[in-house]
Protein backbone atom coordinates (compact mmCIF):
# COMPACT_ATOMS: atom_id res chain seq x y z
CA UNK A 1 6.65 -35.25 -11.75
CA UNK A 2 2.81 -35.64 -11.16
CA UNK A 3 2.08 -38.88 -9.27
CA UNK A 4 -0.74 -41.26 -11.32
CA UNK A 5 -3.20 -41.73 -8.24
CA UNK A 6 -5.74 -38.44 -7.54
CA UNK A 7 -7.59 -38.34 -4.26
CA UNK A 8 -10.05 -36.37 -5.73
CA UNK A 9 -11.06 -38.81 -8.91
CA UNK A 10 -14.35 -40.43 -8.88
CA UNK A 11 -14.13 -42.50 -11.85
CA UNK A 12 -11.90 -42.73 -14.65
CA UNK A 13 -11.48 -39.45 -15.37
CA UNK A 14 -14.06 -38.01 -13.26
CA UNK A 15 -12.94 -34.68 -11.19
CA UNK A 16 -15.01 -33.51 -8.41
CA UNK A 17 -14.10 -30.24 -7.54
CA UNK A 18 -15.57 -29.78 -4.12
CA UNK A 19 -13.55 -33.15 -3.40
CA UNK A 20 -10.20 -31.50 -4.76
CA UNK A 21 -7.52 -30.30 -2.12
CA UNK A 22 -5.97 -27.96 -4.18
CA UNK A 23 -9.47 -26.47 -4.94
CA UNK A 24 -10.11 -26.26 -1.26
CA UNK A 25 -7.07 -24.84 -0.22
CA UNK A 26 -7.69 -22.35 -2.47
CA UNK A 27 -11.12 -21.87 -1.36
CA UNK A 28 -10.30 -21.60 2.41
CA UNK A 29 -7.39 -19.47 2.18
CA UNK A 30 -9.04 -17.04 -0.19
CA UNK A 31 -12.14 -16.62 2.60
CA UNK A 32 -9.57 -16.20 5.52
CA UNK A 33 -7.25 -13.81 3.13
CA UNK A 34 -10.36 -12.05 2.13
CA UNK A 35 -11.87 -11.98 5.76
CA UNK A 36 -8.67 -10.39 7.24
CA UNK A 37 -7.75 -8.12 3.93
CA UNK A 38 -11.15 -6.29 4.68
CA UNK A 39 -10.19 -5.41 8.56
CA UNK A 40 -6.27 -4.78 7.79
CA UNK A 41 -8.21 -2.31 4.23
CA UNK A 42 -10.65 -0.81 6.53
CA UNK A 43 -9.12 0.04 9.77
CA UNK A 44 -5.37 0.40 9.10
CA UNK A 45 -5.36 0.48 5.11
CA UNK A 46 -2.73 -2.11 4.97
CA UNK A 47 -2.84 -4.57 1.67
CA UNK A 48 -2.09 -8.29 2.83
CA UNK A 49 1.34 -7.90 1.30
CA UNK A 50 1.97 -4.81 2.93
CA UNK A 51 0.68 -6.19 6.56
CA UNK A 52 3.20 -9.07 6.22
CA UNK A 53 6.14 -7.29 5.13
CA UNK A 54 5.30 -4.81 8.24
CA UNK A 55 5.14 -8.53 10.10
CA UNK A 56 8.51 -10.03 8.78
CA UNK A 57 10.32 -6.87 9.40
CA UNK A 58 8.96 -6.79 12.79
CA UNK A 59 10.41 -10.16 13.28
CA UNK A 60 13.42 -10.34 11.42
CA UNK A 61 14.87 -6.97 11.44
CA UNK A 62 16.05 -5.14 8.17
CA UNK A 63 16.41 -7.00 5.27
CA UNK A 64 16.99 -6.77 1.37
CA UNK A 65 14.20 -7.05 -0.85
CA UNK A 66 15.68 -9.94 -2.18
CA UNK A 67 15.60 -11.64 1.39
CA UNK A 68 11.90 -9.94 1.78
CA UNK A 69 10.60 -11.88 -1.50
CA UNK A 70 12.40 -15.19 -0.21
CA UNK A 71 10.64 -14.80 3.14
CA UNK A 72 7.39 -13.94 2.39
CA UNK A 73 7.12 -16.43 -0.37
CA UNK A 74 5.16 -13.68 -2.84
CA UNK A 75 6.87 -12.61 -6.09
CA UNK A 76 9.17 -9.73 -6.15
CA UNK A 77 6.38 -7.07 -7.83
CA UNK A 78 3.76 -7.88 -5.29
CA UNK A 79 6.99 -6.75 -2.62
CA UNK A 80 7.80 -3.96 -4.18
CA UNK A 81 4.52 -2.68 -4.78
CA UNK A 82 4.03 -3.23 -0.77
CA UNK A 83 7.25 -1.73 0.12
CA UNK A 84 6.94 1.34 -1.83
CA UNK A 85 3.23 2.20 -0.70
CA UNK A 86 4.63 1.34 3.05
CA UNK A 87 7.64 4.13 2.55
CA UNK A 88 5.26 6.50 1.30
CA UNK A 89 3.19 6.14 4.24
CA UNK A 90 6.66 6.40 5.84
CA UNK A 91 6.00 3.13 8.24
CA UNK A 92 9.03 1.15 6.55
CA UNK A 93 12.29 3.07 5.85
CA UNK A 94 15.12 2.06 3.01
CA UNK A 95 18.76 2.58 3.66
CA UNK A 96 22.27 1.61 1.95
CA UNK A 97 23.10 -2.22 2.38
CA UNK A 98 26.78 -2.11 3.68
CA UNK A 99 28.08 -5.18 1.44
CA UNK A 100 26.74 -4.32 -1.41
CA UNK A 101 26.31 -1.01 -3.04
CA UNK A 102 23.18 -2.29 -5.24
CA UNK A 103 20.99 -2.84 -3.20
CA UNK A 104 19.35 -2.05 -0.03
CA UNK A 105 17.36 -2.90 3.33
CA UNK A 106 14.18 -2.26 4.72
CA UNK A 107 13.19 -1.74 8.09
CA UNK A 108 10.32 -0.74 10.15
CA UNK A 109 9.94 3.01 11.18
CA UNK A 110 9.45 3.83 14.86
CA UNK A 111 5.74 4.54 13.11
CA UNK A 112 5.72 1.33 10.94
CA UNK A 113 6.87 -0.51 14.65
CA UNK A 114 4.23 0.95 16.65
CA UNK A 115 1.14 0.15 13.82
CA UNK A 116 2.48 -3.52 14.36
CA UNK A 117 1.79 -3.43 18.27
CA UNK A 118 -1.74 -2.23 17.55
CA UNK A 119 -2.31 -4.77 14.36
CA UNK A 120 -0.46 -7.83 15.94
CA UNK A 121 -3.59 -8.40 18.85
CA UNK A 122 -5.91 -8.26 15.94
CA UNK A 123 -4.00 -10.71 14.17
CA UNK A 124 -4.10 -13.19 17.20
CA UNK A 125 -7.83 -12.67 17.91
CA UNK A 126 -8.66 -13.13 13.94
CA UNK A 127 -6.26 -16.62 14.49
CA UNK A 128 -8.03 -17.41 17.98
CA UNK A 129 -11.51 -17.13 16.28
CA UNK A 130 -10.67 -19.35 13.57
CA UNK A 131 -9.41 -22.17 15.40
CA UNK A 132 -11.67 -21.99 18.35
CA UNK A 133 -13.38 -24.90 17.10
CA UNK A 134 -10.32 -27.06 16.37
CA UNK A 135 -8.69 -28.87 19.88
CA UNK A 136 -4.91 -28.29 19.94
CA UNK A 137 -4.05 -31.39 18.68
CA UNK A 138 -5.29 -30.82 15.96
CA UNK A 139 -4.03 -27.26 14.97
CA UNK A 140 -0.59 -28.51 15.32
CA UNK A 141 -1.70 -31.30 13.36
CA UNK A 142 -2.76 -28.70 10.40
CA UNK A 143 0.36 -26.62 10.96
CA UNK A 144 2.51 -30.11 10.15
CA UNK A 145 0.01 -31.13 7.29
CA UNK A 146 -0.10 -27.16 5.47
CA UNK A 147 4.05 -27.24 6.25
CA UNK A 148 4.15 -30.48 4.20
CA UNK A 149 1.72 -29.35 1.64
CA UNK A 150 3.88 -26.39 0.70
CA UNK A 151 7.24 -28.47 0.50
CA UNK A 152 5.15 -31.20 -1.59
CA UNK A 153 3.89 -28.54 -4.12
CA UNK A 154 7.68 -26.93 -3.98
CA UNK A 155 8.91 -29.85 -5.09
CA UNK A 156 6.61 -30.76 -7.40
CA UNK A 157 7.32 -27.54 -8.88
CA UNK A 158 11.06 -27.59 -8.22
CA UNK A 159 11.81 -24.81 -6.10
CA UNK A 160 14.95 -26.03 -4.53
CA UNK A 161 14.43 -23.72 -1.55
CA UNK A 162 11.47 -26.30 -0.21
């Protein structure tokens, strides 16, 4: 259900668009997304959805591709397409799931493990560079507000998993 009061209204029926959160969500994660897509493209040529299903599997071990479209809250195309360019490039390796014969896991190659090490400092610096100007405070204030955001718009869209 959408609520009757919009932050972003200046009249009536007015919409500013530069005054819209959802417009500037968009805005600022597209120039971060597109800011780190160009390093992760040019010096390791990692996709953003292949970077963080090398990232998830680094952190959470082998997992289904059922459990790797939960996770990295991206539809189950977008996974697969990162998942099969990864196992070409042989940095993520597929194996029999032992409970059930349909499906199967993913995990990170010795390779896929080691390209992580050298990626994950990056990542950190990129992070560390855009929050320089922010005091602590208030980056664990935007990690609580974006956390909130995303189980507002799950609900809102009623994804039970929010």
């Amino acid at each position: 259900m959408i609520p009757e009061r919009e932050t972003a209204q200046v009249g009536d029926h007015d919409l500013r668009l530069d005054a819209y959160l959802p417009y500037r969500l968009s805005v600022a994660s597209n120039a971060v997304s597109g800011l780190i897509a160009r390093a992760y493209q040019d010096r390791f040529g990692l996709t953003i959805p292949q970077w963080r299903l090398i990232c998830v599997l680094a952190e959470d071990g082998g997992l289904t591709q059922v459990q790797l479209v939960a996770r990295m809250v991206m539809d189950k195309v977008t996974v697969s397409r990162a998942a099969q360019g990864l196992l070409k490039r042989r940095l993520v390796a597929r194996s029999d799931h032992h409970a059930d014969g349909r499906s199967h896991v993913l995990a990170l190659t010795a390779e896929g493990a080691g390209l992580h090490a050298e990626i994950a400092p990056l990542a950190l610096a990129y992070e560390a560079a855009l929050i320089a100007g922010l005091a602590p405070e208030e980056v664990a204030l935007l990690k609580r507000l974006l956390t909130r955001l995303q189980s507002a718009a799950g609900s809102l869209a009623g994804d039970a998993s929010t």
